[in-house]
Protein backbone atom coordinates (compact mmCIF):
# COMPACT_ATOMS: atom_id res chain seq x y z
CA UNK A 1 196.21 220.02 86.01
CA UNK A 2 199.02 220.94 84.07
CA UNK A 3 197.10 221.26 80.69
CA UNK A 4 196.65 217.07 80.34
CA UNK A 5 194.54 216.11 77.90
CA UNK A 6 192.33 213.72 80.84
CA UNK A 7 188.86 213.37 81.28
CA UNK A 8 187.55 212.34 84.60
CA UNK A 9 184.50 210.97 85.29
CA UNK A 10 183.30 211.06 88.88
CA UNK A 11 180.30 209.13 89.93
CA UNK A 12 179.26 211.35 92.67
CA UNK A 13 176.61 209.54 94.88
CA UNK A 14 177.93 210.87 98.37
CA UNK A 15 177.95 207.35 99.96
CA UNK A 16 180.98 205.71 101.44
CA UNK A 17 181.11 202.24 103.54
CA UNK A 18 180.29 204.40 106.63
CA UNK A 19 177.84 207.11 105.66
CA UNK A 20 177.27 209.92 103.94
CA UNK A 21 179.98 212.90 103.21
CA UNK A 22 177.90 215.36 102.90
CA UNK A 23 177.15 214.63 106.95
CA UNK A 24 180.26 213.60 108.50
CA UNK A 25 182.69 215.96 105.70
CA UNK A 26 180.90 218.96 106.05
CA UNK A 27 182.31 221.06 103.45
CA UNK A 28 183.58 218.56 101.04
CA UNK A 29 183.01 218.85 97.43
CA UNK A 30 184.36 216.63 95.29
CA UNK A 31 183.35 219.47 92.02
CA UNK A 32 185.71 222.17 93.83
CA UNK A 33 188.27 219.88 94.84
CA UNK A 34 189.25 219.23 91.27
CA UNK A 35 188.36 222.42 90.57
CA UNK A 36 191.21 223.26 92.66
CA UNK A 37 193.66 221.33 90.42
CA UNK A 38 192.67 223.12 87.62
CA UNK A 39 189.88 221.03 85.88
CA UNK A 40 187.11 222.34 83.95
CA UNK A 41 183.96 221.18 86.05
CA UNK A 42 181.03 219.44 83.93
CA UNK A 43 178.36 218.78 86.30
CA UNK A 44 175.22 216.94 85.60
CA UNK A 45 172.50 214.37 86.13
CA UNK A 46 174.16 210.90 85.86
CA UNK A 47 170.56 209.17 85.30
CA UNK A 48 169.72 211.40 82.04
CA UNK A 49 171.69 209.50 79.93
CA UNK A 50 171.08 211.02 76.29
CA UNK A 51 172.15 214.25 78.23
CA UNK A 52 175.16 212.46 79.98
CA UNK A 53 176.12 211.06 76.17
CA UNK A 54 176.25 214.54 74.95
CA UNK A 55 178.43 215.80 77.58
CA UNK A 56 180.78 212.79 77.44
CA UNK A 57 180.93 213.71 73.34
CA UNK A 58 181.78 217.01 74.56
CA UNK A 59 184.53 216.50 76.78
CA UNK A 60 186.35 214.00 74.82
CA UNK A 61 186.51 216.19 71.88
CA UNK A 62 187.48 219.19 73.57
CA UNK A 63 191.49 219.60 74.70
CA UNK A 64 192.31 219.65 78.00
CA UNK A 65 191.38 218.66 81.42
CA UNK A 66 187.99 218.01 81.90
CA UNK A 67 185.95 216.38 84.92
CA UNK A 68 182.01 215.17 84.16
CA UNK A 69 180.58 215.03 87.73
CA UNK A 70 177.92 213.11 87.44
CA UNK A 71 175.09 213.60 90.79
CA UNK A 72 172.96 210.35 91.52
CA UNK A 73 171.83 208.31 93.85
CA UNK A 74 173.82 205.35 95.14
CA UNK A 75 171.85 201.85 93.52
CA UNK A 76 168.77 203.80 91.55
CA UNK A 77 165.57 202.17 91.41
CA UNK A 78 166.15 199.83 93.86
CA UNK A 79 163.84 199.59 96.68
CA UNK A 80 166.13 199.17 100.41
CA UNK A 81 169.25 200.67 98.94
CA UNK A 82 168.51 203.57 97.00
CA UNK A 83 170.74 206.31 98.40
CA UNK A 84 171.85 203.65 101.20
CA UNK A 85 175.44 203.34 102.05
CA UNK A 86 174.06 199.60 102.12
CA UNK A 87 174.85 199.66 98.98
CA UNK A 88 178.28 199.74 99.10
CA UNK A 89 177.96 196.02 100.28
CA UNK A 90 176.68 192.27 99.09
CA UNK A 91 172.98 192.88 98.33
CA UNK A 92 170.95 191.31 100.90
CA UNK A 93 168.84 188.24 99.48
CA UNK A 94 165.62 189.49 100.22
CA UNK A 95 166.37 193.24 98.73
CA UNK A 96 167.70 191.30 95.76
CA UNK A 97 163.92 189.27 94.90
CA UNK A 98 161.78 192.05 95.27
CA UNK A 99 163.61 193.86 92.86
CA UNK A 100 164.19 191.48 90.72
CA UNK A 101 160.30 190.35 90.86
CA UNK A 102 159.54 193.29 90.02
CA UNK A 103 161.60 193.42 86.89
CA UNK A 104 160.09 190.44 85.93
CA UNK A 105 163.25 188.05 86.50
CA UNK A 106 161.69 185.04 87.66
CA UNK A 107 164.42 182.73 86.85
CA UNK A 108 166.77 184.74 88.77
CA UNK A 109 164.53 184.36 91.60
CA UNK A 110 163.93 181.08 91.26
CA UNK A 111 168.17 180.41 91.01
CA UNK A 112 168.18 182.74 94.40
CA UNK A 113 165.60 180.61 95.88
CA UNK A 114 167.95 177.13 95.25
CA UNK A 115 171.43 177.97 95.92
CA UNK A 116 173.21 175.75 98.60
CA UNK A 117 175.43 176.84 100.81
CA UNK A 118 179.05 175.79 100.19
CA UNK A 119 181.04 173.71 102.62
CA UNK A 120 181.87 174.76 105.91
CA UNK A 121 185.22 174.78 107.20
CA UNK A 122 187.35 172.05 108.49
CA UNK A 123 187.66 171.16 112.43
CA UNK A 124 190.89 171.51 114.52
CA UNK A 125 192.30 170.44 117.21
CA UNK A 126 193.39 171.87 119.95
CA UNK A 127 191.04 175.27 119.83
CA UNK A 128 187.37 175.53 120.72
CA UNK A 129 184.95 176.39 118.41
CA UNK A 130 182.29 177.13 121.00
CA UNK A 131 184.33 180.10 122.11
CA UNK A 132 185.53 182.39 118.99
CA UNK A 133 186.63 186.25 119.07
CA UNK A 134 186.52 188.15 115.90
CA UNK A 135 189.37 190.12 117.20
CA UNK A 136 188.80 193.21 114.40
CA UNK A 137 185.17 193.83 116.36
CA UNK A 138 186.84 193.70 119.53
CA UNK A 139 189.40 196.68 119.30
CA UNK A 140 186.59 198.79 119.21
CA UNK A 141 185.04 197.14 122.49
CA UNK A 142 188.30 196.89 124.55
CA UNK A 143 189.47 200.53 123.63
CA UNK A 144 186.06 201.90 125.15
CA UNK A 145 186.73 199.88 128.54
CA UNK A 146 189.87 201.63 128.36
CA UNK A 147 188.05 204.72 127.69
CA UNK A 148 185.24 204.15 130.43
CA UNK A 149 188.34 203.93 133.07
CA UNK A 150 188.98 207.98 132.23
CA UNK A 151 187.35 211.11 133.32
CA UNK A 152 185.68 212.85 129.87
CA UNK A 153 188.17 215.48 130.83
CA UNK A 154 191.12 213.05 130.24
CA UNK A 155 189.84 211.51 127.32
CA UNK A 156 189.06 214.79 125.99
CA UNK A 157 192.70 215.83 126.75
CA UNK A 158 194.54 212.65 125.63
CA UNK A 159 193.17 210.60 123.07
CA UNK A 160 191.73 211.01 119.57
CA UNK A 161 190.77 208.34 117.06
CA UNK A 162 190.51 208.58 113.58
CA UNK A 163 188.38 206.13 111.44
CA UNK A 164 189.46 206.25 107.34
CA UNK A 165 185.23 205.38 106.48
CA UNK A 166 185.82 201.24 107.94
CA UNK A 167 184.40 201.70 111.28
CA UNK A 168 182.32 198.56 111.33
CA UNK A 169 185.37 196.46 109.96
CA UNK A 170 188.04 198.05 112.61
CA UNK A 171 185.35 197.88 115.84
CA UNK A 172 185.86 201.90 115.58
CA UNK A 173 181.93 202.04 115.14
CA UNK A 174 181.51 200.88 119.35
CA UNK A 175 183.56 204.10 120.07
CA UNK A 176 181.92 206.27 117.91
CA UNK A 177 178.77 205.08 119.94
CA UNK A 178 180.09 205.37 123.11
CA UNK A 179 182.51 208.13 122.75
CA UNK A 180 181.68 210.34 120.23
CA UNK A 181 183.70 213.47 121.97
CA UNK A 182 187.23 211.53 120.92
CA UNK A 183 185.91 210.06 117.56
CA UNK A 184 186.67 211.80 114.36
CA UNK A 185 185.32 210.45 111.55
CA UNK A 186 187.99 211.08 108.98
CA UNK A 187 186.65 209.47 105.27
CA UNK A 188 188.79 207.78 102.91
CA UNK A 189 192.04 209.66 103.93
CA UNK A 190 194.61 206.91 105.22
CA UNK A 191 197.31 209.00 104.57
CA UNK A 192 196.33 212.01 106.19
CA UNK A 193 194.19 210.32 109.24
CA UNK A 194 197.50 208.65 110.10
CA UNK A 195 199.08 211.51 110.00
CA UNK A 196 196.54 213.71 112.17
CA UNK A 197 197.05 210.72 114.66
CA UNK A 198 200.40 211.44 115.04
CA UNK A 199 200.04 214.93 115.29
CA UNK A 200 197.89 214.28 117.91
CA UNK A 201 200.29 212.02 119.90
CA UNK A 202 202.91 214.36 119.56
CA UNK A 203 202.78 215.27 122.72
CA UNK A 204 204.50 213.29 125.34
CA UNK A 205 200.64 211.69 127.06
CA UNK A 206 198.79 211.89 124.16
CA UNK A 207 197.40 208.83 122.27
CA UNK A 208 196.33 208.65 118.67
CA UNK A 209 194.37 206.10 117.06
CA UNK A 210 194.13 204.68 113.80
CA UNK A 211 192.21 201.94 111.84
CA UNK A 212 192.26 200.49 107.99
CA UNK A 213 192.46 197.42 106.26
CA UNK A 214 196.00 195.43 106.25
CA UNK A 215 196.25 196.14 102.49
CA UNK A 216 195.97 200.03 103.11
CA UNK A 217 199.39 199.83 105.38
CA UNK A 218 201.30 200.22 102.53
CA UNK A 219 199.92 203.33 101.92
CA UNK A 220 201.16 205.18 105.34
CA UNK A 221 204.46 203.69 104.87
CA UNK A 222 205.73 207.55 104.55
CA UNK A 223 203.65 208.67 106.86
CA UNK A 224 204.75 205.99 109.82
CA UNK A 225 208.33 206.96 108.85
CA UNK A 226 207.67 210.64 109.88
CA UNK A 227 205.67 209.75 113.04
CA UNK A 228 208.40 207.66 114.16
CA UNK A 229 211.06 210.44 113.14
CA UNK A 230 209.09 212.41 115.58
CA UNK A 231 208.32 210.12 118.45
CA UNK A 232 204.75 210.69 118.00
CA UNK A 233 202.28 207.92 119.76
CA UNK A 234 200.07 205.94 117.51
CA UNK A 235 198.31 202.75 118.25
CA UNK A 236 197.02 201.70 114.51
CA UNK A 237 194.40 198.95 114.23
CA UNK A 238 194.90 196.90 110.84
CA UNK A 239 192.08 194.71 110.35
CA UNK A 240 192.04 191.86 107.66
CA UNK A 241 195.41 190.78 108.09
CA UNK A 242 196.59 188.06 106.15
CA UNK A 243 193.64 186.03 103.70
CA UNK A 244 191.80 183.99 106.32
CA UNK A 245 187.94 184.50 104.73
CA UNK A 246 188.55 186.89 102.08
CA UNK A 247 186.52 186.57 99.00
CA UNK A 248 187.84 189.35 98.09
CA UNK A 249 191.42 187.83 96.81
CA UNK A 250 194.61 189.15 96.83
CA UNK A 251 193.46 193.48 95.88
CA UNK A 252 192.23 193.09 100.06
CA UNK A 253 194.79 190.38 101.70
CA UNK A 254 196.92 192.18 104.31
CA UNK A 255 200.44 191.21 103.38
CA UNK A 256 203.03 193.14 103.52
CA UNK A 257 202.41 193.89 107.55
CA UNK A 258 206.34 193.96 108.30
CA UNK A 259 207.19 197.38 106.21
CA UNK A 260 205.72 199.51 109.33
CA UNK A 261 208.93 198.13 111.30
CA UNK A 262 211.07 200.25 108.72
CA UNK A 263 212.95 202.16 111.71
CA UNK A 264 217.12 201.96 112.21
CA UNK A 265 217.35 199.67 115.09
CA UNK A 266 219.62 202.41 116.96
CA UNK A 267 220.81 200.39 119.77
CA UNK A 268 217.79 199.25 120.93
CA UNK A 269 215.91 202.89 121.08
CA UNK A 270 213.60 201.73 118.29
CA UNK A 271 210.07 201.54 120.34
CA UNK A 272 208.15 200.72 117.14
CA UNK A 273 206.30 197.18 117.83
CA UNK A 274 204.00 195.05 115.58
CA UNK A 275 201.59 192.72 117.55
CA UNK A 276 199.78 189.53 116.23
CA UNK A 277 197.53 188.14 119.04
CA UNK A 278 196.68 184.67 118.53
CA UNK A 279 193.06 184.53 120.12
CA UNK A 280 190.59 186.68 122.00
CA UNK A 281 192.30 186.34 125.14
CA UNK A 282 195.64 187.23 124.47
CA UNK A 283 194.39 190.30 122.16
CA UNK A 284 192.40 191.81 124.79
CA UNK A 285 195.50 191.36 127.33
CA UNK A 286 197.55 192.98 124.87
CA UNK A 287 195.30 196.06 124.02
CA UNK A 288 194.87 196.46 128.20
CA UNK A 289 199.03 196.13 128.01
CA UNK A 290 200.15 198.40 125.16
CA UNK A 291 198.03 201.60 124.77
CA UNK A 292 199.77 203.59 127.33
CA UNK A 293 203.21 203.01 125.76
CA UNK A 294 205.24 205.17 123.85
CA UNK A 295 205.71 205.24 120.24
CA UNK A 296 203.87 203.31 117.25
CA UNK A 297 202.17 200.71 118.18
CA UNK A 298 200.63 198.28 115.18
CA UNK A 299 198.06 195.53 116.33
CA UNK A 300 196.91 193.50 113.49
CA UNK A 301 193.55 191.42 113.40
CA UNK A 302 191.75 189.06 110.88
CA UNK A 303 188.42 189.44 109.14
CA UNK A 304 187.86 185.64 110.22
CA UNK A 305 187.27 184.81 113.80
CA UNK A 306 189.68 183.08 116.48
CA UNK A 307 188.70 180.10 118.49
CA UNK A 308 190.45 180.10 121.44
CA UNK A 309 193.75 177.99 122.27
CA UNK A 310 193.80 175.21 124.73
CA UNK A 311 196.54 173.02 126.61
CA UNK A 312 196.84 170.20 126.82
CA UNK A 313 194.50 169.50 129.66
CA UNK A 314 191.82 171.06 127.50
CA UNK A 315 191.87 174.82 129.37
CA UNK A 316 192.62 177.83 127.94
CA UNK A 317 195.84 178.85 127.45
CA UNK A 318 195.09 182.44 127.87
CA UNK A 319 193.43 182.35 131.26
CA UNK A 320 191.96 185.60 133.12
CA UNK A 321 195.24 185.77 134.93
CA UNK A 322 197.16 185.85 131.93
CA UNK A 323 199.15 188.93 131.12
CA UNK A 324 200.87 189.93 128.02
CA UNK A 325 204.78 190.54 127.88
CA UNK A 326 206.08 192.62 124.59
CA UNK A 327 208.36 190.62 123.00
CA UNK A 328 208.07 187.47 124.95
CA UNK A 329 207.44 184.11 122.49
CA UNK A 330 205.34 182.08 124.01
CA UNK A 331 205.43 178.17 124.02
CA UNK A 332 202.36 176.28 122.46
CA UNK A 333 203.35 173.01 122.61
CA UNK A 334 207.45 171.44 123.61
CA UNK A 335 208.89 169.77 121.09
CA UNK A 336 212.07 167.40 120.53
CA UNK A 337 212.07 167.09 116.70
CA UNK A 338 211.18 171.14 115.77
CA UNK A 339 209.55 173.95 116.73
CA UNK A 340 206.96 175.84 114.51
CA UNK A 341 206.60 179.86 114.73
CA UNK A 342 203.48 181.24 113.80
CA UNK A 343 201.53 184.20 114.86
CA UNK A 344 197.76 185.16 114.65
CA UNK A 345 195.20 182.73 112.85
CA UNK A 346 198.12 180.45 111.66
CA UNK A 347 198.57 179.54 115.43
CA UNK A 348 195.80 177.27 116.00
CA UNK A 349 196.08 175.68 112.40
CA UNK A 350 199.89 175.16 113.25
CA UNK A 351 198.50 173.84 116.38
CA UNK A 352 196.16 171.22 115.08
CA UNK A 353 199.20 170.04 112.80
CA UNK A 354 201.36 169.73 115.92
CA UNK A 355 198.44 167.58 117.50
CA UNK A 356 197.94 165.48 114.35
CA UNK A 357 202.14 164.98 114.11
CA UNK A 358 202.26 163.60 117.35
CA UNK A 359 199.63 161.09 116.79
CA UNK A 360 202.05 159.85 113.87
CA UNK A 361 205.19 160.01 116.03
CA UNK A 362 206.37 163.51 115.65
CA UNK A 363 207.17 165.60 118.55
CA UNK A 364 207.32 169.20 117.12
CA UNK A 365 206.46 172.13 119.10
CA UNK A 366 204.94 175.47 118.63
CA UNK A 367 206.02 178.50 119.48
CA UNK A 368 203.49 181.82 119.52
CA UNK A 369 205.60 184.94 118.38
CA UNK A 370 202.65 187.59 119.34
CA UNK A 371 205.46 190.60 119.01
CA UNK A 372 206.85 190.59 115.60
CA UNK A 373 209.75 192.56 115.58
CA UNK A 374 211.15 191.94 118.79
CA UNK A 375 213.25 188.99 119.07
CA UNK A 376 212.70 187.09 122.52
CA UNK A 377 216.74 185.91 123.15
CA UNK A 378 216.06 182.94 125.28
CA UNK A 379 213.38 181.54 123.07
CA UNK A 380 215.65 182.42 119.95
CA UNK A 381 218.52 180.48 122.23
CA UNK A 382 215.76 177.32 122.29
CA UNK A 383 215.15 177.68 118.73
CA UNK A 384 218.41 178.11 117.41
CA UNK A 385 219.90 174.89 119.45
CA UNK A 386 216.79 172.93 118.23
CA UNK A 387 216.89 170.27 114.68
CA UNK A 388 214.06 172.14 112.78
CA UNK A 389 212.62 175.44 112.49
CA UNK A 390 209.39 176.32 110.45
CA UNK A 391 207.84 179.54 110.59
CA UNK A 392 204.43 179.29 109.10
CA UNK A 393 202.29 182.81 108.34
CA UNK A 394 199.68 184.23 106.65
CA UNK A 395 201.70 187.27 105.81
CA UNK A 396 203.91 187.91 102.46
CA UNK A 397 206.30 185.01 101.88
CA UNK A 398 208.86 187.67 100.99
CA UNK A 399 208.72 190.06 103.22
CA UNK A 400 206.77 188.47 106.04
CA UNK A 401 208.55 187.05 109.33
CA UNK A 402 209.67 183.77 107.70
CA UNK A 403 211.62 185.82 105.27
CA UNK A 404 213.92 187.38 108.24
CA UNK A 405 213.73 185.07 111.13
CA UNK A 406 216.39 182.36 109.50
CA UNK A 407 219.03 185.04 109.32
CA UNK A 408 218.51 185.49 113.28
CA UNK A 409 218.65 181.76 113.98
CA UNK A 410 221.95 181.58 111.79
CA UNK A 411 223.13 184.76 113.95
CA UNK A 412 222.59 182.45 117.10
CA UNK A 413 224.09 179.69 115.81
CA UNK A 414 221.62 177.80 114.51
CA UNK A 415 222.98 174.71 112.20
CA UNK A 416 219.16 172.97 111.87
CA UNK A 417 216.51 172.55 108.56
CA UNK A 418 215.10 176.21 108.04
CA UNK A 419 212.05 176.84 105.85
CA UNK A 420 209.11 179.52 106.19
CA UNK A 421 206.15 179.43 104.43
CA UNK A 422 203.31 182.01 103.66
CA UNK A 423 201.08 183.45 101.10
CA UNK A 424 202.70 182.94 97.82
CA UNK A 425 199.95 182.94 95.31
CA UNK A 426 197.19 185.03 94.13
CA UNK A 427 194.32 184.44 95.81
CA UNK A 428 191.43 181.74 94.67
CA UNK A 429 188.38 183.10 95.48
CA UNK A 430 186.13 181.35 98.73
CA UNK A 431 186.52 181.94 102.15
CA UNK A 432 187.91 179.19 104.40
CA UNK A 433 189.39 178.11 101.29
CA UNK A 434 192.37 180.87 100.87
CA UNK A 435 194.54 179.27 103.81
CA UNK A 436 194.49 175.97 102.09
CA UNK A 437 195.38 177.42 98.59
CA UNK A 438 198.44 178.96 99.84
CA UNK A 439 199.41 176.36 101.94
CA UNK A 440 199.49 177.40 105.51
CA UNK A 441 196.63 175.33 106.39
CA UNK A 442 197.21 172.61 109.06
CA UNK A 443 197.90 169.73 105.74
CA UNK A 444 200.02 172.61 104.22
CA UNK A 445 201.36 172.84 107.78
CA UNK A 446 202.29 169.24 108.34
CA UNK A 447 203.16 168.93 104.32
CA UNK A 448 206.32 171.50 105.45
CA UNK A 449 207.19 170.10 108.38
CA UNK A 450 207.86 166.70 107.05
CA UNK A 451 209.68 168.02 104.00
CA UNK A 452 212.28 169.57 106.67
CA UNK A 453 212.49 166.15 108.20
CA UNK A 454 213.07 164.20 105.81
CA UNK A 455 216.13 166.03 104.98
């Protein structure tokens, strides 16, 4: 540890969001780990606390690198979670007032027993809200039909996926159930379970597969770069793309999405693609579509659901005949005034404000850009001869779509009213809420669109 004068302390409880190390890391000791950096190793009961204070005395006054491991149970004393990996999450109501009546907090209780639940959500247009897919869940479910249509053998043989401890939040948690043999449950490791999926899919056949959080891509930016350099095969799940329904704020929003297309273009050889499915539909056609290719592979979901898009007529747009095209744009809705781009859960706000612009006069159409990185040339032909151009997106206004899509129109010849907007702002708190706040709600939506026309 290079003789630094640090003191760690560890709270060691052995629970992570999807278990216990101690089960699924057999081996792993956090004690010999830093050991193994050269720590001196303090290890002790974190629930004897005069002891703990003399230790902590100890360390601090003593030079040098020292680590006070402290062993306890995750949430002590508390009757449903102690030593539960449930623990790791909100604490369930009920959990919350036994404990609590115990302790003799009645007034806690009582607030518990009163709270109201906030607003709901607005309604859209356009969508149906009787028929949502929380596309994160889903992965999981689609990749074990594709699983179910091999031999063990050939799973065996050609496809390993790696979880980093977010199973439940990926839909990784179905194949572990269903497929154990090709699951590996790898911990909180990002870097290196990206990188033992692309050892994996070295191999010309071979398929690795990967799932985090958005906000975790930026992590494996390194480690994408070397899977590409070596043509390995990845197909990485990021969940909670974006900041549709994260309380969380801006530590968990998925933003910065477009760094895993950080490949040389070389002529067209590039086979890294970045897919944003805008409902249930076109996400499982696109799963059935891309896991045999070649290369990386990024599909991105939401922690929100996805209601469903419909025509005009009121039917789905993506029917059970539909199939998905890499790096086709799709039309929403024609337009004579504009188009909007959007991808993902922007799509069916962007299509509500279409909807609710045409009932004031406003003909602007949507276009559904499911393939990031990939520029369709007839629909960027449409676009770029067209009056107005908005991309709206959930992702980083600086480095998201928006940010690089004018300079293509401009490259086509594009002499229209340009504008993209995205998350801009830290993030507010609520659920529902956070697409509002930034502005890529459908008013937001419609708010940007009439700035460009007014021009």
């Amino acid at each position: 540890a290079q003789k630094l004068n640090v003191k760690l302390l560890i709270d060691d409880n052995d629970v992570t969001i999807a278990g216990h190390p101690s089960d699924y890391l057999k081996g792993f000791d956090v004690s010999r780990t830093l050991e193994g950096h050269g720590l001196k190793i303090d290890i002790g009961d974190g629930e004897d606390l005069d002891a703990l204070y003399a230790r902590m005395c100890a360390a601090v006054t003593t030079d040098g690198p020292i680590a006070l491991i402290n062993r306890r149970k995750m949430c002590v004393g508390i009757k449903g979670l102690e030593g539960s990996a449930h623990g790791h999450d909100v604490i369930k109501v009920s959990v919350a007032k036994e404990y609590l009546t115990a302790k003799g907090r009645t007034a806690a209780v009582d607030y518990l027993n009163n709270v109201k639940k906030g607003p709901s959500g607005p309604t859209y247009e356009g969508s149906c809200t009787r028929s949502v897919g929380k596309n994160r869940d889903l992965f999981g479910k689609i990749l074990n039909e594709i699983l179910d249509s091999m031999s063990e053998a050939q799973r065996i043989a050609s496809v390993r996926v790696f979880d980093s401890d977010l199973e439940g939040s990926c839909g990784l948690n179905h194949v572990r159930a269903s497929h154990p043999e090709v699951f590996v449950r790898g911990g909180i490791m990002e870097r290196g379970n990206y990188s033992a999926a692309a050892g994996f899919g070295y191999e010309s056949g071979k398929q690795g597969v990967f799932g985090t959080f958005s906000a975790f891509l930026e992590m494996v930016v390194s480690e994408i770069t070397m899977a590409r350099l070596n043509q390995s095969n990845v197909l990485a799940h990021f969940s909670h793309a974006g900041c549709d329904d994260m309380a969380d704020n801006t530590c968990h929003f998925g933003l910065n999405n477009m760094y895993a297309a950080n490949g040389l273009p070389d002529e067209g050889r590039d086979t890294t693609r970045l897919y944003f499915p805008a409902d249930q539909h076109q996400f499982k056609a696109c799963m059935k579509k891309i896991f045999g290719d070649a290369g990386l592979r990024f599909i991105f979901s939401t922690r929100s659901g996805v209601p469903d898009l419909l025509d005009e007529n009121g039917a789905r747009i993506y029917g059970d005949d539909y199939k998905f095209v890499t790096g086709r744009d799709e039309v929403i809705r024609e337009g004579s005034d504009g188009y909007i781009v959007a991808f993902g859960e922007t799509v069916y706000r962007a299509l509500d404000a279409v909807i609710k612009l045409k009932a004031q006069g406003l003909h602007v159409g949507l276009i559904n850009k499911a393939t990031l990185n990939v520029y369709d040339e007839a629909m960027m032909a449409k676009l770029a001869a067209s009056p107005m151009v908005l991309v709206a997106e959930s992702f980083n206004v600086n480095t998201g779509l928006g940010s690089r899509f004018g300079t293509e129109l401009l490259k086509r010849g594009f002499k229209g009213r340009y504008n993209n907007i995205g998350t801009h702002r830290e993030g507010s708190g609520g659920l529902w809420q956070q697409m509002g706040h930034q502005g890529i709600d459908t008013d937001g939506i419609q708010a940007a669109v009439l700035e460009l026309l007014k021009k």
